[in-house]
Protein backbone atom coordinates (compact mmCIF):
# COMPACT_ATOMS: atom_id res chain seq x y z
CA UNK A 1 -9.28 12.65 -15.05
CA UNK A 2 -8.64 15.01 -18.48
CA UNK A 3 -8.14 18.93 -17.47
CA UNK A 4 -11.15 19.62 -19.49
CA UNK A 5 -13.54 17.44 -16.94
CA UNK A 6 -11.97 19.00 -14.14
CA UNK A 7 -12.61 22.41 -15.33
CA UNK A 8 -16.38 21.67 -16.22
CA UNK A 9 -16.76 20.36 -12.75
CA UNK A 10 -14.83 23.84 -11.67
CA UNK A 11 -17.50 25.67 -13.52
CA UNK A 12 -20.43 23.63 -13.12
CA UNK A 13 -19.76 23.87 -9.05
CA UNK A 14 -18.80 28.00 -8.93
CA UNK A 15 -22.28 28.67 -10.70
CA UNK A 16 -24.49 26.71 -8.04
CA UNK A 17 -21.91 27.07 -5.29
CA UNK A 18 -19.00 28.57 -4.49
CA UNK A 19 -16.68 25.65 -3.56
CA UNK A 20 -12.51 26.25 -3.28
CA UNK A 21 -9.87 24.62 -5.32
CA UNK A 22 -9.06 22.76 -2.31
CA UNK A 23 -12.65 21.01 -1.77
CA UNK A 24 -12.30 20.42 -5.40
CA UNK A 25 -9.24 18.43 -4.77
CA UNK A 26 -10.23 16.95 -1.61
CA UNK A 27 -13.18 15.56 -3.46
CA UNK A 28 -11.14 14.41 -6.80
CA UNK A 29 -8.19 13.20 -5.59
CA UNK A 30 -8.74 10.63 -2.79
CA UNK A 31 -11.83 9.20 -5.13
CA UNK A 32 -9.57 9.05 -8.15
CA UNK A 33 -7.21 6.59 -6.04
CA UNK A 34 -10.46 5.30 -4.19
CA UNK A 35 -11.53 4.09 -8.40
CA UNK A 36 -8.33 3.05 -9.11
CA UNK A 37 -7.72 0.79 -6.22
CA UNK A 38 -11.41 -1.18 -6.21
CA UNK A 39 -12.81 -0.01 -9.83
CA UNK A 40 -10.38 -0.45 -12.18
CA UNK A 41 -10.22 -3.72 -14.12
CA UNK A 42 -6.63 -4.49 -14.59
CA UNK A 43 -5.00 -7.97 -15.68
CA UNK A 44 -2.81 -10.34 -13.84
CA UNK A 45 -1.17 -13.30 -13.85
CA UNK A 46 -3.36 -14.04 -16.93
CA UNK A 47 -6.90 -12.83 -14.87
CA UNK A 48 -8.93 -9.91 -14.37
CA UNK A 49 -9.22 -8.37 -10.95
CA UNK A 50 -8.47 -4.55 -9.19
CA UNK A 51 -5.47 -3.71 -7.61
CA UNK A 52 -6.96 -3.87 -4.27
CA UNK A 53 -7.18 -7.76 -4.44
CA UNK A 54 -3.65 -7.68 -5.95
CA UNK A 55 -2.09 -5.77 -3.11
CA UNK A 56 -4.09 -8.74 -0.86
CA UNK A 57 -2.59 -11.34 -2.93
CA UNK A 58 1.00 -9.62 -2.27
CA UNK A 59 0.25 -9.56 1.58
CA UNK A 60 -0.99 -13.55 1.53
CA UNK A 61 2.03 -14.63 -0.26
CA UNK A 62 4.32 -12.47 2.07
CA UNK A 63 2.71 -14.06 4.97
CA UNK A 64 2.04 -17.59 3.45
CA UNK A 65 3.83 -19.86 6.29
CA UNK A 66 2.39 -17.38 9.16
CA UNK A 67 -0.66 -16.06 7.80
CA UNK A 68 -3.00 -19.54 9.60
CA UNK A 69 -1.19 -19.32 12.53
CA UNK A 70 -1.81 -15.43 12.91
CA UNK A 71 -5.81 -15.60 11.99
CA UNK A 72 -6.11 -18.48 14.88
CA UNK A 73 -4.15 -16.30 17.42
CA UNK A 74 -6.58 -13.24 16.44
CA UNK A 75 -9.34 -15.58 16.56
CA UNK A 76 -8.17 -17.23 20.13
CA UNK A 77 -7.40 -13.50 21.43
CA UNK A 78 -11.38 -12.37 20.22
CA UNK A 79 -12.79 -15.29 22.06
CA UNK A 80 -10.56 -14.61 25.15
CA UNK A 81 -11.10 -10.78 25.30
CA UNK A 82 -14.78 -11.57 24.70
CA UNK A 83 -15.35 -14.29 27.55
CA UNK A 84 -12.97 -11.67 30.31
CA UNK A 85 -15.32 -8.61 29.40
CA UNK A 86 -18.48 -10.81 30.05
CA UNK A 87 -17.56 -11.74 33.24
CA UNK A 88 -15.68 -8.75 34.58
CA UNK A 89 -16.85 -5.63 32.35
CA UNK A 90 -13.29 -4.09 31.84
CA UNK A 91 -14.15 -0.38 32.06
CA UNK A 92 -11.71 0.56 29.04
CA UNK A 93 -14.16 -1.55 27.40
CA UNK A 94 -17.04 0.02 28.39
CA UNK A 95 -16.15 3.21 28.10
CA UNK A 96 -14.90 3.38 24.41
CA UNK A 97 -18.00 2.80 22.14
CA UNK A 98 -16.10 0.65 19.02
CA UNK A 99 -14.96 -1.72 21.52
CA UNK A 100 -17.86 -2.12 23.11
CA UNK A 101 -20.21 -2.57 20.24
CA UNK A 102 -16.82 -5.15 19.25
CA UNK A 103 -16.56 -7.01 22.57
CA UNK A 104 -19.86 -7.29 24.26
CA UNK A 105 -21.88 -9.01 21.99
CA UNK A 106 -25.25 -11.05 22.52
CA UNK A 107 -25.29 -14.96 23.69
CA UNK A 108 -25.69 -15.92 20.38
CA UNK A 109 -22.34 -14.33 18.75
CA UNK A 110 -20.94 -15.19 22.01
CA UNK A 111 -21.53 -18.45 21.79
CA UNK A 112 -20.35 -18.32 18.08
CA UNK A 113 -17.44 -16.55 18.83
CA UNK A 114 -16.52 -19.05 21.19
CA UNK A 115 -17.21 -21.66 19.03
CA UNK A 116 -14.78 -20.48 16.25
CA UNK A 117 -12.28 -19.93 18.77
CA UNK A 118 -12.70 -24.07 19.68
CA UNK A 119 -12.80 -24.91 15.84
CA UNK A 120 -9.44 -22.74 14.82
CA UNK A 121 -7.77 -24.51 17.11
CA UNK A 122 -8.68 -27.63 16.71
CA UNK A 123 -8.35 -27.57 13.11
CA UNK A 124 -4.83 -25.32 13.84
CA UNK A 125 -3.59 -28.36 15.52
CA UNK A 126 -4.65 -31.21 13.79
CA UNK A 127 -6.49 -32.40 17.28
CA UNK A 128 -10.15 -33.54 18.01
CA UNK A 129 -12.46 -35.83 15.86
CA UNK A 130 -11.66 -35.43 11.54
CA UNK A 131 -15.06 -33.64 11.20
CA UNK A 132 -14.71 -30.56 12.25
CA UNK A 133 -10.57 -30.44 10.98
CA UNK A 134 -10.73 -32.72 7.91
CA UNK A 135 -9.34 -31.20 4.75
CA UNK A 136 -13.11 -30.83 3.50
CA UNK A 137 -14.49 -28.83 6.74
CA UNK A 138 -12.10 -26.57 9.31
CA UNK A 139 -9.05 -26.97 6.93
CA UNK A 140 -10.76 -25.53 3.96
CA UNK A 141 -12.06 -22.64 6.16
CA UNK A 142 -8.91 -22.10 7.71
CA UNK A 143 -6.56 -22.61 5.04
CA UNK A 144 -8.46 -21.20 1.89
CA UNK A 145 -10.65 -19.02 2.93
CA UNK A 146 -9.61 -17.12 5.95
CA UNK A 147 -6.09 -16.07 4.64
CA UNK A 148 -8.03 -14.26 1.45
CA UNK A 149 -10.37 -12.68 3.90
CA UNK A 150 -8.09 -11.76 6.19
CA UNK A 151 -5.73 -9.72 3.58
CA UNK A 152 -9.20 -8.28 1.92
CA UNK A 153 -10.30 -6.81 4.96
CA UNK A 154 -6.44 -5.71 6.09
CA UNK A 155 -6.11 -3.66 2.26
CA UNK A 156 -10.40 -2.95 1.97
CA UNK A 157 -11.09 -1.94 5.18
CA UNK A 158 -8.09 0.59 5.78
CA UNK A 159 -8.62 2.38 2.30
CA UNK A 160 -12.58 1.92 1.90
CA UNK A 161 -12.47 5.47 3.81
CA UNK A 162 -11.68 6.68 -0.03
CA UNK A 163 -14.86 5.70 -1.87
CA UNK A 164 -17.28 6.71 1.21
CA UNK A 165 -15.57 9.56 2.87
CA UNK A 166 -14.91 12.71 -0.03
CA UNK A 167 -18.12 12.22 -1.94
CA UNK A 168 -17.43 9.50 -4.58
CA UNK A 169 -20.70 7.99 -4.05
CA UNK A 170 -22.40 11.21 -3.85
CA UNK A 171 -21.88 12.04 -7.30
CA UNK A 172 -22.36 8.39 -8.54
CA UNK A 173 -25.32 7.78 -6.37
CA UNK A 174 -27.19 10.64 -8.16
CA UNK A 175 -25.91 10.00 -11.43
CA UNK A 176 -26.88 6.10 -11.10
CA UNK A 177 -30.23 6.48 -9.21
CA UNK A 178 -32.31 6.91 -12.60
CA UNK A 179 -31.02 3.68 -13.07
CA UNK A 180 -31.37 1.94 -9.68
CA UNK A 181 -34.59 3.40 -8.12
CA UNK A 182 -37.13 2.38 -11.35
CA UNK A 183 -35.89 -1.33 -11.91
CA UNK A 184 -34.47 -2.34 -8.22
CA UNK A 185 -35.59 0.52 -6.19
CA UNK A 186 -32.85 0.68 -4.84
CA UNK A 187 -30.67 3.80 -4.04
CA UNK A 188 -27.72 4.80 -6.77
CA UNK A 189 -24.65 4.48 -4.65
CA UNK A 190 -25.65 0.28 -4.55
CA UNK A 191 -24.26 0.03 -8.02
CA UNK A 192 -20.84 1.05 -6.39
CA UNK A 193 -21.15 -2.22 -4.22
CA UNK A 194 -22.00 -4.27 -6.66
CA UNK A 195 -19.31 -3.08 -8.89
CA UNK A 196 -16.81 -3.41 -6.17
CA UNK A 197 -17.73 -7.25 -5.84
CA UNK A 198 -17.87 -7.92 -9.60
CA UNK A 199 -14.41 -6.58 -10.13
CA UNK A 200 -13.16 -7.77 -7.15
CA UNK A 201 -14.99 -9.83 -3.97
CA UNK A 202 -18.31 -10.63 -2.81
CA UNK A 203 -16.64 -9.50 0.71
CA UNK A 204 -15.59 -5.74 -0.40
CA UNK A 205 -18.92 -5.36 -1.49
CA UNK A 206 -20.64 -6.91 1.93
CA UNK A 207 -18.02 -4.65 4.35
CA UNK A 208 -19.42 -0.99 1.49
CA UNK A 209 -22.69 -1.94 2.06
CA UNK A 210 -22.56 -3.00 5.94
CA UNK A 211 -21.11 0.71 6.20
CA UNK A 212 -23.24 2.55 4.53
CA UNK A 213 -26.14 0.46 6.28
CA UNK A 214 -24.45 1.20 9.59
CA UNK A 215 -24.54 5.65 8.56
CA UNK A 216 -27.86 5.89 7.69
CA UNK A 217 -27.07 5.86 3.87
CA UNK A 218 -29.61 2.96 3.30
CA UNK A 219 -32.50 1.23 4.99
CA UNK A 220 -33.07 -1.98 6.27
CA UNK A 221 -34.83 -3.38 3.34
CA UNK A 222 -31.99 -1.40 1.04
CA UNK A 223 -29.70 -2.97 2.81
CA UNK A 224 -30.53 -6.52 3.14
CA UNK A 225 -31.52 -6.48 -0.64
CA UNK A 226 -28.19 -5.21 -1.51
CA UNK A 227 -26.60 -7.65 0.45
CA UNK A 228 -27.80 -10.51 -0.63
CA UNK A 229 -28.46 -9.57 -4.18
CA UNK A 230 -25.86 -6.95 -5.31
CA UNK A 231 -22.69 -8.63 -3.45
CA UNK A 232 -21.87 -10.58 -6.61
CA UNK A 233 -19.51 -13.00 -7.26
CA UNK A 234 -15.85 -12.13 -9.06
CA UNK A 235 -15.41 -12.43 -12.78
CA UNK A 236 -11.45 -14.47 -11.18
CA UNK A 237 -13.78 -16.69 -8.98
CA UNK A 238 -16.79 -17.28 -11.83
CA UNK A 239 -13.18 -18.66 -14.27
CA UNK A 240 -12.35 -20.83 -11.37
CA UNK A 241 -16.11 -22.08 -11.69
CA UNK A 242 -16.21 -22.78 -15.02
CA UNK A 243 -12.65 -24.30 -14.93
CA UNK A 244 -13.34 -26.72 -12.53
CA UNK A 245 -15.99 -27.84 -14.83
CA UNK A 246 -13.56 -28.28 -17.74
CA UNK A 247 -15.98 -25.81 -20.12
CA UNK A 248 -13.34 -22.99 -20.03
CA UNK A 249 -13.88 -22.66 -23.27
CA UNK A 250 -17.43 -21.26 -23.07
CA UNK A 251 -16.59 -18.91 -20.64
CA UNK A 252 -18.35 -15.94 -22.25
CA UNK A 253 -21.77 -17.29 -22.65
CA UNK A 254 -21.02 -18.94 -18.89
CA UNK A 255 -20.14 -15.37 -17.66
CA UNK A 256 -23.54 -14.07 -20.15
CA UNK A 257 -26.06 -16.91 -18.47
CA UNK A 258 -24.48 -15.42 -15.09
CA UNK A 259 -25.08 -11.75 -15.68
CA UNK A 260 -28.86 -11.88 -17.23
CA UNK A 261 -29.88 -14.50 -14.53
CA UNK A 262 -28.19 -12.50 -11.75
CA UNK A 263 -30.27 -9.05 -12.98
CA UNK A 264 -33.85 -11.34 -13.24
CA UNK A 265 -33.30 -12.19 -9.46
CA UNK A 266 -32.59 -9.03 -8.57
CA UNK A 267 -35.44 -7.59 -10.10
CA UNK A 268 -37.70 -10.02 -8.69
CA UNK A 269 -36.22 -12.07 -5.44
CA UNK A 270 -36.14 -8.11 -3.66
CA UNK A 271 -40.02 -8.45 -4.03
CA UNK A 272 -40.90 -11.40 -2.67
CA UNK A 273 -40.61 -12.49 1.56
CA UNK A 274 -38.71 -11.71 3.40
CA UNK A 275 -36.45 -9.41 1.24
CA UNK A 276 -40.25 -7.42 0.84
CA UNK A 277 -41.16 -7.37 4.52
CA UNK A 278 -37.87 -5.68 5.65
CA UNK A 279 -38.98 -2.00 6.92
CA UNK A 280 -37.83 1.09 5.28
CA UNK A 281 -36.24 2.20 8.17
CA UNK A 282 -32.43 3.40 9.14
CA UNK A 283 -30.35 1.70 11.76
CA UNK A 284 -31.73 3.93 14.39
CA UNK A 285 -35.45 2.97 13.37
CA UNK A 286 -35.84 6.79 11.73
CA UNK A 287 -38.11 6.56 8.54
CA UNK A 288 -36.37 6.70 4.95
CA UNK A 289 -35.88 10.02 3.26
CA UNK A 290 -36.10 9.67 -0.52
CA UNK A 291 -36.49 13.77 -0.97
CA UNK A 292 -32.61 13.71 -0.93
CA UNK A 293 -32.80 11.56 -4.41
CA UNK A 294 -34.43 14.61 -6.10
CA UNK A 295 -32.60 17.05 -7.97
CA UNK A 296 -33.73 20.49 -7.03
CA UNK A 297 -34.72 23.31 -9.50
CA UNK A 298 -31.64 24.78 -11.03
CA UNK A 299 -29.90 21.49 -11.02
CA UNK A 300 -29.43 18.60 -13.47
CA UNK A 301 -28.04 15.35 -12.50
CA UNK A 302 -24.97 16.23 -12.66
CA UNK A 303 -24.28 19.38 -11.00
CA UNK A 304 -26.79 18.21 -8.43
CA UNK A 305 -24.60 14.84 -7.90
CA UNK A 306 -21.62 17.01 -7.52
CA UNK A 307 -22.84 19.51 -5.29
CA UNK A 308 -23.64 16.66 -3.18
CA UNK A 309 -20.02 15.30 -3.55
CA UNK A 310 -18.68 18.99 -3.00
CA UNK A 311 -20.08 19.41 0.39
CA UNK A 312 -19.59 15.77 1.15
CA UNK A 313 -15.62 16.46 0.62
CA UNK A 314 -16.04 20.15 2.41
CA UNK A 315 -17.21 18.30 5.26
CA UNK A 316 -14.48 15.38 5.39
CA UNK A 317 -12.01 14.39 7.99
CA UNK A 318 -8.57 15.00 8.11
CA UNK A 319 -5.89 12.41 7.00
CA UNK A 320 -5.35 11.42 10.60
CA UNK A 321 -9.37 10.65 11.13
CA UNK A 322 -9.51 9.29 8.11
CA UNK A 323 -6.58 6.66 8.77
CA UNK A 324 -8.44 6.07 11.73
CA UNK A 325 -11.84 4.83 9.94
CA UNK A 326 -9.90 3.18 8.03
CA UNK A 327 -7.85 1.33 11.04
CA UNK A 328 -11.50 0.93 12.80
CA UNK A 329 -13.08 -1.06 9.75
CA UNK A 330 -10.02 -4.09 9.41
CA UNK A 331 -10.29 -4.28 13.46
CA UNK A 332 -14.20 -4.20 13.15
CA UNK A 333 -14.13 -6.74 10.34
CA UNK A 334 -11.09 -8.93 11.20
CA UNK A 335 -12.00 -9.43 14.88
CA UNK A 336 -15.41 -9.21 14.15
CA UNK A 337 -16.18 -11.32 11.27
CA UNK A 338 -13.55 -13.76 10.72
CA UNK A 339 -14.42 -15.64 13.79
CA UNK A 340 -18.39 -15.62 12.78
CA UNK A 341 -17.24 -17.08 9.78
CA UNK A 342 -15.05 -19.92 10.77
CA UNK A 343 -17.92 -21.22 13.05
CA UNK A 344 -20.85 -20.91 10.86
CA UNK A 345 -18.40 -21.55 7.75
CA UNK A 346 -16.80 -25.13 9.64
CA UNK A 347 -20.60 -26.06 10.68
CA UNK A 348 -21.83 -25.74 7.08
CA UNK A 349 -19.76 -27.85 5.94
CA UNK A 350 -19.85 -30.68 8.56
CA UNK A 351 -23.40 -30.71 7.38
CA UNK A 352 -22.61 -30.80 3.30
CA UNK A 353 -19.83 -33.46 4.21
CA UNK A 354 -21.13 -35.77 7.21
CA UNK A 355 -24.66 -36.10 6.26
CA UNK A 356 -26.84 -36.56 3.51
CA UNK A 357 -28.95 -33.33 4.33
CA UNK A 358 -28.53 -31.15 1.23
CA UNK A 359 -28.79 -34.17 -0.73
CA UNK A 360 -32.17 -34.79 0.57
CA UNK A 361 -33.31 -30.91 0.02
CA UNK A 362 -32.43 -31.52 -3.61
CA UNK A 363 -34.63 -34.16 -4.18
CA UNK A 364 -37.34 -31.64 -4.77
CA UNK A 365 -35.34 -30.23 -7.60
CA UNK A 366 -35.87 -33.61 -9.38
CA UNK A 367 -38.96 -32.90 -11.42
CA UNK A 368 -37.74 -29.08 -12.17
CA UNK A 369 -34.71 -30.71 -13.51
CA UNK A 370 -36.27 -33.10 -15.82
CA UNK A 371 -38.71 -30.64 -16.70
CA UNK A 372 -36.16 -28.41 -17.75
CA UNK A 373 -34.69 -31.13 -20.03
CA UNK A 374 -31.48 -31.07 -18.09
CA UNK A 375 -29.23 -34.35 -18.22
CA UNK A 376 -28.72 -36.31 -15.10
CA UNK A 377 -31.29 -34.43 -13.17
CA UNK A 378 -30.86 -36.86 -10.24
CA UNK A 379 -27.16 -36.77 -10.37
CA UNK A 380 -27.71 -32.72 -11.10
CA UNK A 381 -30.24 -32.06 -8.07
CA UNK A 382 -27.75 -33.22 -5.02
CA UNK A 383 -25.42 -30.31 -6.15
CA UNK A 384 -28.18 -27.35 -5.89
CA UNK A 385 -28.88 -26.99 -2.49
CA UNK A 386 -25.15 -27.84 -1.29
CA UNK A 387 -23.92 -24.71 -2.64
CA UNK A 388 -25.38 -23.01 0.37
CA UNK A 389 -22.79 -24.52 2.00
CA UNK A 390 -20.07 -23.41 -0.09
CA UNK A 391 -20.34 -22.17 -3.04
CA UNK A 392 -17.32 -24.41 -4.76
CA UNK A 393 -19.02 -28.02 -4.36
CA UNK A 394 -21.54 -27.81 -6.56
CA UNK A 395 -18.80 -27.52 -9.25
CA UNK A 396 -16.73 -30.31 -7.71
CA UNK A 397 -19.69 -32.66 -7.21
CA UNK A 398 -20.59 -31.87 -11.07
CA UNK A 399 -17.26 -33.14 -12.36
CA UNK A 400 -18.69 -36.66 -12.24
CA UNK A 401 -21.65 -35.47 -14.18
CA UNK A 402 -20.82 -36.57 -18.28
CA UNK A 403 -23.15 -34.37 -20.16
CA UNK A 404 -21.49 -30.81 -20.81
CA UNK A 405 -24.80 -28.67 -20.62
CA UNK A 406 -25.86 -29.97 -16.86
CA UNK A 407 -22.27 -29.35 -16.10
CA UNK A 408 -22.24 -25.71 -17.62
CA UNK A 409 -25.84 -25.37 -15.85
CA UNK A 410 -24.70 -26.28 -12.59
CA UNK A 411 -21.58 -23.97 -12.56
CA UNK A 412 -23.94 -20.99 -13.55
CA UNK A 413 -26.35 -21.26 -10.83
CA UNK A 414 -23.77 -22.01 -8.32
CA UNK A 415 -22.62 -18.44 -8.94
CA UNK A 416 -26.22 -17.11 -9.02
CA UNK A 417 -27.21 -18.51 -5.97
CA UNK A 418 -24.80 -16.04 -4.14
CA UNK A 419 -25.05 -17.00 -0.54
CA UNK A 420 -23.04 -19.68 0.92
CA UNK A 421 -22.09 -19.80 4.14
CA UNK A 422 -18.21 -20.31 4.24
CA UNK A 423 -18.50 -16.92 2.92
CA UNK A 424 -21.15 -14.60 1.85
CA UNK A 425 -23.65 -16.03 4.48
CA UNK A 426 -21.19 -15.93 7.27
CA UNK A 427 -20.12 -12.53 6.63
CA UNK A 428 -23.80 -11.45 5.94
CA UNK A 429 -24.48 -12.76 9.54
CA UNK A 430 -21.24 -11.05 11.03
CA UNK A 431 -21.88 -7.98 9.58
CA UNK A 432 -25.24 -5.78 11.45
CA UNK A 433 -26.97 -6.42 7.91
CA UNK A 434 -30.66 -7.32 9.32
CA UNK A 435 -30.86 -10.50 8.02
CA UNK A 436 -30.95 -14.05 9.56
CA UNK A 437 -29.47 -17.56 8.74
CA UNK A 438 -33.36 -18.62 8.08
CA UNK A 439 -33.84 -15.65 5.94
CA UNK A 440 -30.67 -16.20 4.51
CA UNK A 441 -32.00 -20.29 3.30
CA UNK A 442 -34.93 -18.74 1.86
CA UNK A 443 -33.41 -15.80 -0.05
CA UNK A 444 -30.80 -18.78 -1.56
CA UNK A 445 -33.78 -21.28 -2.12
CA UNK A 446 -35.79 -18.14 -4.20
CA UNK A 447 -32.57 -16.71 -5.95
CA UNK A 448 -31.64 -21.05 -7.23
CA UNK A 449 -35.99 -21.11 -8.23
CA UNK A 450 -35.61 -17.70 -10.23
CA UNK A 451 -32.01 -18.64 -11.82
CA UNK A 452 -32.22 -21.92 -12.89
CA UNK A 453 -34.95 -21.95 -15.48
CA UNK A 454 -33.12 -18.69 -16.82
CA UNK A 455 -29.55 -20.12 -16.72
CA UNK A 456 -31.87 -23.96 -18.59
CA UNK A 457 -33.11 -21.28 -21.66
CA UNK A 458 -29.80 -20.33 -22.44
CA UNK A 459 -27.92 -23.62 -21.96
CA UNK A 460 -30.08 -25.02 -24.35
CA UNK A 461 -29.19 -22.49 -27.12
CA UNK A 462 -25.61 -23.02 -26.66
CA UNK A 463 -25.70 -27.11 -26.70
């Protein structure tokens, strides 16, 4: 940040408030780094991404021959912890609320828990029927997935602190909410998420948003609509996509047919069941507030936005508390999440692999298809509903397919369809977003309805 900006924001604050040079810096300085680490674009190793994901990347690779064998012991210890508390209610547990909102959880993630506990180490060890450990199901989860999550959430969750804690998305919320509230009513600040997961992972921008849901910065309804709508996928992942489908080469439409079918659902999946029926209410049930949106007489945007950020950073933690957010989200997220996600992840795709399920679901998608004038709509249909399994099939399944356009069609709406459950939908469910594995099928089922004929117009005009 240029002298000049600094010393507009200096004079902008000292004529609506007096703030100090050292609320000024406790505001600019851990958001500037907060930016840098999850907003800056930045190329590597011939990609772009944020240094956050980078630094994640650096950790995975440092812990390549260990890193399986440590998420199954973390995974192993959850379950273990989890089953002991039930049964004997360790006071140290009861007593501390993060542990206890951590370790006694409801029959259902219980039984979850457990259940990822069973499938790590099965699929750990190689033991138990090919299913549940093939390289298809448990291995994929375990070996592909898991180590990226795990280093996300190690690097995200410790330094997330940084964009929420000294008023970053105070001033952006403001600034952005002329924006957000008219077309996706929607605070500000959720451009920040999305941002996050465009530039880096769908999984920063679920753990920003599961946070802010979790402080009483959005509403159910905000919540669950950002979630499942704003938590987009990475421009790195969206390459692998359209690599997989050998049409590399039209990446930038590709990444184009992504973008304006990704802002139509978001403009109109949010208004439709059961995004629509969510309540407007906070965590703790207390009714939204929208009266903080509104900038006050003697205020434009701006100074308005950083007032807001001023007193956010006047009222900020220490470095010690702040270390210790940060230390609370990975535990929160690795020990709450990653075992969530290797159950419902592993069970997704038993189902997408063992049975012919999602290939009956797309049967429906037949006539759309043809009606669309896409090629091979039979061949084209058993890859839609699959990718709520994982959002990588589709674009396997469619290297089979001959005709370029359903190919390029497929790869598109795979990455508009957003929620899959070896990811996305697992974390979704991990997280205390309000939403619900059947909500979840019907968001995906809306978003692929919305997307496709979108993603079909455009196709067209390229081939």
């Amino acid at each position: 940040m240029t002298s000049k900006v600094i010393t507009e924001m200096t004079t902008e604050v000292t004529t609506k408030k007096s703030h100090n040079l050292t609320t000024i810096l406790t505001f600019i300085v851990p958001s500037l780094i907060g930016l840098l680490l999850f907003m800056t674009p930045v190329s590597y190793q011939g990609a772009i991404t944020i240094p956050i994901a980078i630094v994640a990347k650096g950790l995975q690779n440092l812990l390549a021959d260990s890193l399986t064998a440590i998420i199954t012991g973390i995974v192993v210890f959850t379950a273990l912890v989890t089953v002991i508390n039930k049964l004997a209610k360790i006071q140290l547990i009861q007593d501390n609320k993060f542990l206890n909102s951590l370790l006694d959880v409801s029959p259902m993630w219980f039984v979850i828990r457990l259940l990822g506990a069973v499938f790590i180490v099965m699929t750990f060890s190689g033991l138990g029927p090919e299913a549940i450990h093939s390289a298809n199901t448990g291995a994929l989860v375990l070996n592909d997935l898991l180590p990226v999550l795990f280093c996300v959430f190690v690097f995200a969750g410790m330094l997330l602190p940084l964009l929420l804690n000294f008023g970053l998305l105070e001033l952006f919320g403001t600034l952005l909410t002329k924006v957000m509230r008219p077309i996706f009513n929607l605070p500000g600040r959720s451009a920040i998420d999305c941002m996050a997961s465009w530039l880096g992972d769908g999984s920063v921008g679920i753990l920003m948003t599961s946070k802010q849901y979790e402080s009483r910065f959005y509403t159910q309804r905000e919540a669950a609509v950002i979630g499942t709508t704003f938590s987009a996928v990475s421009i790195t992942f969206s390459l692998v996509v359209i690599s997989q489908v050998k049409l590399e080469h039209l990446f930038l439409p590709f990444y184009l047919a992504v973008c304006v079918a990704g802002v139509v659902a978001a403009i109109i999946v949010p208004k439709l069941p059961p995004l629509c029926w969510k309540k407007n209410k906070y965590i703790d049930q207390s009714d939204q507030c929208v009266d903080d949106e509104l900038t006050p007489a003697g205020h434009n945007v701006f100074s308005w936005g950083l007032e807001q950020a001023l007193n956010k950073a006047l009222k900020a933690s220490g470095f010690k508390e702040t270390l210790k957010d940060g230390f609370k989200n990975v535990i929160d997220m690795v020990f709450g999440v990653i075992p969530v996600v290797m159950a419902i992840g592993t069970l997704a795709l038993i189902v997408a692999e063992y049975t012919p399920v999602f290939e009956y679901l797309g049967y429906p998608f037949i006539p759309l298809l043809e009606w669309l004038q896409i090629p091979e709509a039979a061949e084209a249909s058993k890859t839609i509903v699959v990718g709520f399994a994982d959002m990588f099939i589709p674009s396997i399944l469619a290297t089979s397919i001959e005709s370029d356009m359903t190919r390029f069609v497929i790869a598109a709406m795979s990455v508009t369809q957003l929620i899959y459950m070896s990811e996305v939908g697992a974390l979704l469910l991990g997280s205390k977003i309000p939403v619900n594995i059947a909500e979840l099928f019907v968001i995906f089922i809306l978003r692929t309805l919305v997307t496709l004929p979108v993603i079909a117009g455009i196709a067209h005009l390229i081939f």
